[in-house]
Protein backbone atom coordinates (compact mmCIF):
# COMPACT_ATOMS: atom_id res chain seq x y z
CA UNK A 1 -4.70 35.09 -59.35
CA UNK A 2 -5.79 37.97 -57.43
CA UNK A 3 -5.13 38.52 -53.82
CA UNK A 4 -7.70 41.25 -51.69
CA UNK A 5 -7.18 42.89 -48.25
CA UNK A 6 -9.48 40.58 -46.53
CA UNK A 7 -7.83 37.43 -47.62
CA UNK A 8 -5.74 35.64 -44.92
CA UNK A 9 -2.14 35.25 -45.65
CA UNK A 10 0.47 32.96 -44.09
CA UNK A 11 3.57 33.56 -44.78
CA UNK A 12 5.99 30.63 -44.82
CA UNK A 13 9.64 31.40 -44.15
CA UNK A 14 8.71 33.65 -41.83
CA UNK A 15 11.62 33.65 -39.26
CA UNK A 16 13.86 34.30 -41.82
CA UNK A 17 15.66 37.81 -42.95
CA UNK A 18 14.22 38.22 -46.16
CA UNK A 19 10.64 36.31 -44.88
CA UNK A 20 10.70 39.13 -41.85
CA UNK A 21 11.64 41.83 -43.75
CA UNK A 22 9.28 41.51 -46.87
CA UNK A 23 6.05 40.68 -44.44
CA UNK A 24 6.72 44.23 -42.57
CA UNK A 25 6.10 45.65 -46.29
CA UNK A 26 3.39 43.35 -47.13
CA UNK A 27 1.29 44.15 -43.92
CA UNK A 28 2.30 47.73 -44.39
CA UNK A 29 0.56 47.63 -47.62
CA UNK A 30 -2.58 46.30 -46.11
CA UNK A 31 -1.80 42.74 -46.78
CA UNK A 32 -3.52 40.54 -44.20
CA UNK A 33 -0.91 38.09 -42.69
CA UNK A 34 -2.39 35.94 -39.78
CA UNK A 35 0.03 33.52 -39.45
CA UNK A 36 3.69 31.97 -40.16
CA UNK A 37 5.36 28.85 -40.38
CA UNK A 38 8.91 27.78 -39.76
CA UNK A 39 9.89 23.96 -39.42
CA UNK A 40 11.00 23.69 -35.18
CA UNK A 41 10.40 27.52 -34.62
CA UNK A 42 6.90 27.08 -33.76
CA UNK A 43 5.55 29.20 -30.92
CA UNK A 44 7.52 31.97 -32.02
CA UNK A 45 6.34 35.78 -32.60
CA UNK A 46 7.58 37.62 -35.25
CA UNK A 47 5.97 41.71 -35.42
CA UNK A 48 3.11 39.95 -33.81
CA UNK A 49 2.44 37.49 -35.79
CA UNK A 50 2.02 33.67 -34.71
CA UNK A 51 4.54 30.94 -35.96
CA UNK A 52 3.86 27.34 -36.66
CA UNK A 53 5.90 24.32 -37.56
CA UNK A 54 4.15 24.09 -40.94
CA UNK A 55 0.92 25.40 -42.50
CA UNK A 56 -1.11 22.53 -41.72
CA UNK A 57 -0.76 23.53 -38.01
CA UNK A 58 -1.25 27.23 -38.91
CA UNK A 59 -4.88 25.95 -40.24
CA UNK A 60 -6.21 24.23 -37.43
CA UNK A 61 -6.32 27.99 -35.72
CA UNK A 62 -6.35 30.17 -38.91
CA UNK A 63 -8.30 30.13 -41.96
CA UNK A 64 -5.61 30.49 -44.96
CA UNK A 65 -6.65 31.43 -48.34
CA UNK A 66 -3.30 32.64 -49.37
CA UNK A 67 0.51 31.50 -48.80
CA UNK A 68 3.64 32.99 -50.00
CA UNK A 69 6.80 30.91 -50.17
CA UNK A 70 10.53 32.32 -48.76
CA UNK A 71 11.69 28.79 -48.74
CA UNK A 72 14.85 27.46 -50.56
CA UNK A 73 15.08 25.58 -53.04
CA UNK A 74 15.19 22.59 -52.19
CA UNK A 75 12.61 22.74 -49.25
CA UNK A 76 10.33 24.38 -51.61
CA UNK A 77 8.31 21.41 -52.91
CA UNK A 78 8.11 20.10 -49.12
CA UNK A 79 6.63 23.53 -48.29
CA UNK A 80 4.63 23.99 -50.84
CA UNK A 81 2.31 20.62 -50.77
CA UNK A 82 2.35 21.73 -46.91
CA UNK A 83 0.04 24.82 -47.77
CA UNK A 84 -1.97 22.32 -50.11
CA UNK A 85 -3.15 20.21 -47.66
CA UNK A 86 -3.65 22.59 -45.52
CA UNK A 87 -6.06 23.81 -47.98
CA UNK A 88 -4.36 26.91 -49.60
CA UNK A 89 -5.79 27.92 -52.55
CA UNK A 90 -3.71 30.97 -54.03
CA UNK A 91 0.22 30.01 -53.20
CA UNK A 92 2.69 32.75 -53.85
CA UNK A 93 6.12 30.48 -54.85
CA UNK A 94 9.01 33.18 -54.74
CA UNK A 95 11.92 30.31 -55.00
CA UNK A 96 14.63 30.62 -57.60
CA UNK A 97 16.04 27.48 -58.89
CA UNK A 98 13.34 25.16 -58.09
CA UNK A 99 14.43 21.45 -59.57
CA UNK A 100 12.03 21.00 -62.48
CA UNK A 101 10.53 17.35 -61.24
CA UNK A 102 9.77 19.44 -58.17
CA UNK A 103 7.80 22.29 -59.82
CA UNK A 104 5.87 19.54 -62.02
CA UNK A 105 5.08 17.80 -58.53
CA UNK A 106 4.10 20.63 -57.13
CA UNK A 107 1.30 21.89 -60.34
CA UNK A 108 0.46 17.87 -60.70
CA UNK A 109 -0.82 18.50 -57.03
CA UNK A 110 -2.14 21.59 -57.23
CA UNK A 111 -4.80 20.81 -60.25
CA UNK A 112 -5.96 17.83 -57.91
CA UNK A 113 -6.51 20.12 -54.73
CA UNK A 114 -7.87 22.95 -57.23
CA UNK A 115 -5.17 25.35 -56.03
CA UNK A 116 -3.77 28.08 -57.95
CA UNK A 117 0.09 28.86 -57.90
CA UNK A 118 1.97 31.43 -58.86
CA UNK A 119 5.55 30.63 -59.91
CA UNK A 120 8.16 29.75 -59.15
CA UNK A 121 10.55 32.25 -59.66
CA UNK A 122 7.65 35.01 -59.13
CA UNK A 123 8.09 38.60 -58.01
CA UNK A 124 4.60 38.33 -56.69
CA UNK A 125 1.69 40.61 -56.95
CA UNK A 126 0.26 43.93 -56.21
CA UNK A 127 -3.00 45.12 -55.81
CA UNK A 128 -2.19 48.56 -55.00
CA UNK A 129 -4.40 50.10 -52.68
CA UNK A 130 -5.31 46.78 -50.72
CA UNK A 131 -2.74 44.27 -50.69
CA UNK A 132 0.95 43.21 -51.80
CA UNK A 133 2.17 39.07 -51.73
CA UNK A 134 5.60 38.91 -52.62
CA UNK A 135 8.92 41.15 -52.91
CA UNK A 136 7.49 43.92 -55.18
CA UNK A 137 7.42 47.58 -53.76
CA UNK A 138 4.10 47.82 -53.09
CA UNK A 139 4.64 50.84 -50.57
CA UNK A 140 6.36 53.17 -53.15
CA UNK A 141 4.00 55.48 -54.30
CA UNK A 142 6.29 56.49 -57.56
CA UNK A 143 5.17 52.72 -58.86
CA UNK A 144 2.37 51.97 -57.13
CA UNK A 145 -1.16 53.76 -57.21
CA UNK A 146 -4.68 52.80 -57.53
CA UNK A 147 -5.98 52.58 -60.78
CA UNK A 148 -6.96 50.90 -63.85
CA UNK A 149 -4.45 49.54 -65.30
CA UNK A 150 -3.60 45.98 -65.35
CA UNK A 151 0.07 44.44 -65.61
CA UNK A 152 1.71 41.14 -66.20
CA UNK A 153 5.19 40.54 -66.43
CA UNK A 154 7.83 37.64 -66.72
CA UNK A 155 10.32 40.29 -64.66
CA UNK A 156 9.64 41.61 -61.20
CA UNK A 157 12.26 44.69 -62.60
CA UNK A 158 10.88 44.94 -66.09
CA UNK A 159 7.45 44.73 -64.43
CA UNK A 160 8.49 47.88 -61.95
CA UNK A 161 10.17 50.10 -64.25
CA UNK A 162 6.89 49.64 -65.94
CA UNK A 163 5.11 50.53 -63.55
CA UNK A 164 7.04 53.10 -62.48
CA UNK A 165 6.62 54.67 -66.22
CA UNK A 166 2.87 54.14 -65.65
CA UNK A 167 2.15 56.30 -62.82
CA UNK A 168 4.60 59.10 -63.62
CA UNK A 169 2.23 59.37 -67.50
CA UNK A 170 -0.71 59.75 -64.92
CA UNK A 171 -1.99 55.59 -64.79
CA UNK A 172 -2.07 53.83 -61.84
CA UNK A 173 -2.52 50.44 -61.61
CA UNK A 174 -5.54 48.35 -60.95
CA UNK A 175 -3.29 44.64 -60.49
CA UNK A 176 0.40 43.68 -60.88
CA UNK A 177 0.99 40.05 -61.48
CA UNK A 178 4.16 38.83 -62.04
CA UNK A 179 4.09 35.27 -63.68
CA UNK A 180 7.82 34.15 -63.18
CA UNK A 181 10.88 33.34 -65.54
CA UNK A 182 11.06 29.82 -65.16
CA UNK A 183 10.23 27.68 -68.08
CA UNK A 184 7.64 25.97 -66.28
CA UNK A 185 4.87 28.24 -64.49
CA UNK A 186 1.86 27.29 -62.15
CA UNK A 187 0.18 31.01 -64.11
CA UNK A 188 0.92 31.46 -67.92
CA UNK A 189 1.01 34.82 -69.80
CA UNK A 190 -2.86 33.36 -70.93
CA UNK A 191 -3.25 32.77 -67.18
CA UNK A 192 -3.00 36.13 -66.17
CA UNK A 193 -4.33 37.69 -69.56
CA UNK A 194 -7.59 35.96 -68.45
CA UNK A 195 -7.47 37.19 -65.19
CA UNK A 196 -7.20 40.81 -66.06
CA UNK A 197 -9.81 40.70 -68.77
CA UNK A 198 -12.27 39.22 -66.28
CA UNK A 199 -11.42 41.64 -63.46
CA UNK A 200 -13.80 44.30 -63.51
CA UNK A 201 -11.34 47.33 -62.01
CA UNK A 202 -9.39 46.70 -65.19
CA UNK A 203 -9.64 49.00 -68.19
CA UNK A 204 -6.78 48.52 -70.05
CA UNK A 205 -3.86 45.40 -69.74
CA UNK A 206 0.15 46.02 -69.95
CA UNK A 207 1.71 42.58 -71.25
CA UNK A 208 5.40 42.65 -70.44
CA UNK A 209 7.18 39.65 -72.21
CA UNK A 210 10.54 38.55 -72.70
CA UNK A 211 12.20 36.40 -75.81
CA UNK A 212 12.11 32.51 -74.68
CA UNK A 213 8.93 29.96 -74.59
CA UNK A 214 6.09 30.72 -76.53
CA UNK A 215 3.48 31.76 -73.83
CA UNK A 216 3.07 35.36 -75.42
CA UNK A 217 2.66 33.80 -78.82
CA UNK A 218 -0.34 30.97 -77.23
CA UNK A 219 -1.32 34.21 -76.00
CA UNK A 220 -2.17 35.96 -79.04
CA UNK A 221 -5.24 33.89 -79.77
CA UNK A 222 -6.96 35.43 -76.53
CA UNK A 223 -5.52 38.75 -77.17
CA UNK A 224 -7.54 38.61 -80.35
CA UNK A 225 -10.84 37.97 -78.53
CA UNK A 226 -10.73 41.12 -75.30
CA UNK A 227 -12.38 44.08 -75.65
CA UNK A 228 -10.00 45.51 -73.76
CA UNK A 229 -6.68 47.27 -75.28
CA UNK A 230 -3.58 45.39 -75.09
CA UNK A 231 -0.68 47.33 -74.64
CA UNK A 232 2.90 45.17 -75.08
CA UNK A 233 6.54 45.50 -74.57
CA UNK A 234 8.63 42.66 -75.22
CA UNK A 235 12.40 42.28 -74.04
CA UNK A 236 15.72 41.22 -75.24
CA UNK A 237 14.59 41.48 -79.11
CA UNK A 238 17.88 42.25 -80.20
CA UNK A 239 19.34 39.04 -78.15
CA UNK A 240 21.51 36.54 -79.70
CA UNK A 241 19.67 33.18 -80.17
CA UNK A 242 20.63 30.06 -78.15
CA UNK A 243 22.47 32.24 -75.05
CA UNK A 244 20.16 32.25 -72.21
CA UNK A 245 19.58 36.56 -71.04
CA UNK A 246 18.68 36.53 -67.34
CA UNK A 247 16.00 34.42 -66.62
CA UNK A 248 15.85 30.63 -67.05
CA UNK A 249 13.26 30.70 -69.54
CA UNK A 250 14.57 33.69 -71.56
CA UNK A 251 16.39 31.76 -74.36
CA UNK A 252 15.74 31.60 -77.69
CA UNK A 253 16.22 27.80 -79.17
CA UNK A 254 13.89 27.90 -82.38
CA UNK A 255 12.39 30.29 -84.69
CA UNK A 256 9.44 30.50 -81.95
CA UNK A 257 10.17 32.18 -78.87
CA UNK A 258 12.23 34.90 -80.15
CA UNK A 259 10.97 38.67 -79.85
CA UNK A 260 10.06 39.35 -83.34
CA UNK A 261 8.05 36.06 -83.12
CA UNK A 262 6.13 37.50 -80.28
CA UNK A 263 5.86 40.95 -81.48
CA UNK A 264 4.31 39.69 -84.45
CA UNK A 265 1.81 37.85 -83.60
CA UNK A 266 0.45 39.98 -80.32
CA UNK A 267 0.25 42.87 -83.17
CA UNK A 268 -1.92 40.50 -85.47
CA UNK A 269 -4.17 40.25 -82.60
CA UNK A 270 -4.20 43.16 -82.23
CA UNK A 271 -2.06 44.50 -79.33
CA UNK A 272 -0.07 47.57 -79.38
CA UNK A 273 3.54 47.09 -79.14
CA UNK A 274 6.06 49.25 -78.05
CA UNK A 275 10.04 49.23 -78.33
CA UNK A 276 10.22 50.96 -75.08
CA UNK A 277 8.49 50.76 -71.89
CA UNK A 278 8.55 54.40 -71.64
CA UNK A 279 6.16 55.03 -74.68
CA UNK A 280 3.35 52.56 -73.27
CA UNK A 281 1.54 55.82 -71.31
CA UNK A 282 1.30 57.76 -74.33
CA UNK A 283 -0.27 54.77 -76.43
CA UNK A 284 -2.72 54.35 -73.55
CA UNK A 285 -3.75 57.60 -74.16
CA UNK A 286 -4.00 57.27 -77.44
CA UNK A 287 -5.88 54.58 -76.83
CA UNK A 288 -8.52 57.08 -75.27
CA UNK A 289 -7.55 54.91 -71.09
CA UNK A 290 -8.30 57.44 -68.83
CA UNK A 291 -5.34 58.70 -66.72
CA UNK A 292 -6.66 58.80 -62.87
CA UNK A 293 -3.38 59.85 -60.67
CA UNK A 294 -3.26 63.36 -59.49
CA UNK A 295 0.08 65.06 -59.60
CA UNK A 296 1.66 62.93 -61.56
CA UNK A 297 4.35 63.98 -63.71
């Protein structure tokens, strides 16, 4: 999932602190928000923009492709299979702590409706230059510049740093998409892979994993088929099996799942991994990706 500048955005949440503050960055980035929803607050303004009771009232005056979720989590399935039938097709789900039964609801519906979601537990994404959905900072131009390099990431932080590494070797960034750490996504590491191999303002892809599941490893297989370089870094390799590291999904439970695993078979597909973020710029350009941001350091 890919979100452009002309795509309308409702942002539900919206009356609240962190659902005010992020859509002041979002629109700042050239994000399109046209509407927001907040159960009784309907009628409401906030920096302009109209508030609704729920989405499917936002869409009788607004035509929503795109909604991003600052719900919690326990009103997040509610919210969510709002934007469905209001016919949303791209839903942002930021929630934390989403009840498992309730994120398998919520994709069971979403295949029916032919909606894609991205989530839960999601940074969000970045296409830098036209449009930000989410809590990533899409305004900092240390991390964020037009380019054509494509990134993935389990970690909204991993997936910054790396970014921030990116455009300081000279690449900026042609998509950020940040699947999530729960252990059950709406967009897989494949997912997003695909994605970035179809989109045509992407040269080269930056897969940033982390130990737990075995999405990089499914992965591999399509790794094997692009034409475009892979670059990888995955984290918490040197983490102690069965002890969960940060996110919900990062724990190791088998001989799958844990960072050699997945560092072994992206590089028998033929992806380029890295122990540190840092020394993914220089394989780029050894790689022969063209660096395209001026005055970088």
């Amino acid at each position: 999932m890919l979100v452009n500048g002309n795509e309308s955005v409702i942002v539900q949440g919206l009356t609240g602190g962190q659902g005010t503050f992020w859509s002041a960055r979002m629109k700042a980035c050239g994000t399109n928000i046209v509407a927001g929803s907040s159960p009784g607050k309907g009628g409401r303004r906030v920096d302009g923009v109209p508030v609704y009771n729920s989405a499917c009232e936002a869409a009788r005056d607004h035509k929503l492709d795109v909604s991003v979720l600052f719900v919690p989590p326990m009103a997040a399935a509610g919210a969510t299979l709002d934007a469905i039938h209001a016919g949303v097709r791209k839903i942002v789900l930021l929630t934390e702590h989403v009840p498992y039964q309730d994120t398998m609801r919520i994709l069971a519906e979403a295949v029916d409706a032919g909606a894609q979601v991205l989530g839960p537990n999601t940074a969000g994404l970045v296409v830098p230059g036209e449009s930000a959905v989410g809590i990533m900072p899409g305004l900092a131009a240390n991390i964020f510049q037009p380019g054509n390099v494509g990134v993935l990431s389990r970690s909204g932080s991993l997936g910054t740093l790396v970014c921030l590494n990116l455009v300081a070797d000279g690449y900026g960034q042609s998509a950020f998409i940040g699947i999530g750490g729960d252990p059950i996504l709406g967009t897989t590491t494949l997912d997003a892979l695909r994605t970035l191999d179809q989109d045509p303002q992407t040269e080269a892809v930056v897969l940033v994993g982390e130990i737990g599941g075995v999405m990089e490893e499914e992965a591999a297989d399509y790794v094997a088929e692009m034409s475009k370089p892979v670059v990888a870094f995955i984290a918490g390799r040197s983490a102690p099996p069965n002890t969960r590291m940060g996110h919900a999904g990062a724990i190791i439970t088998g001989t799958r799942g844990s960072g050699e695993s997945k560092a072994s078979a992206l590089t028998a597909a033929g992806a380029h991994v890295v122990d540190l973020p840092s020394q993914i710029g220089s394989v780029l350009d050894e790689l022969g990706v063209r660096s395209n941001v001026v005055g970088a350091a």
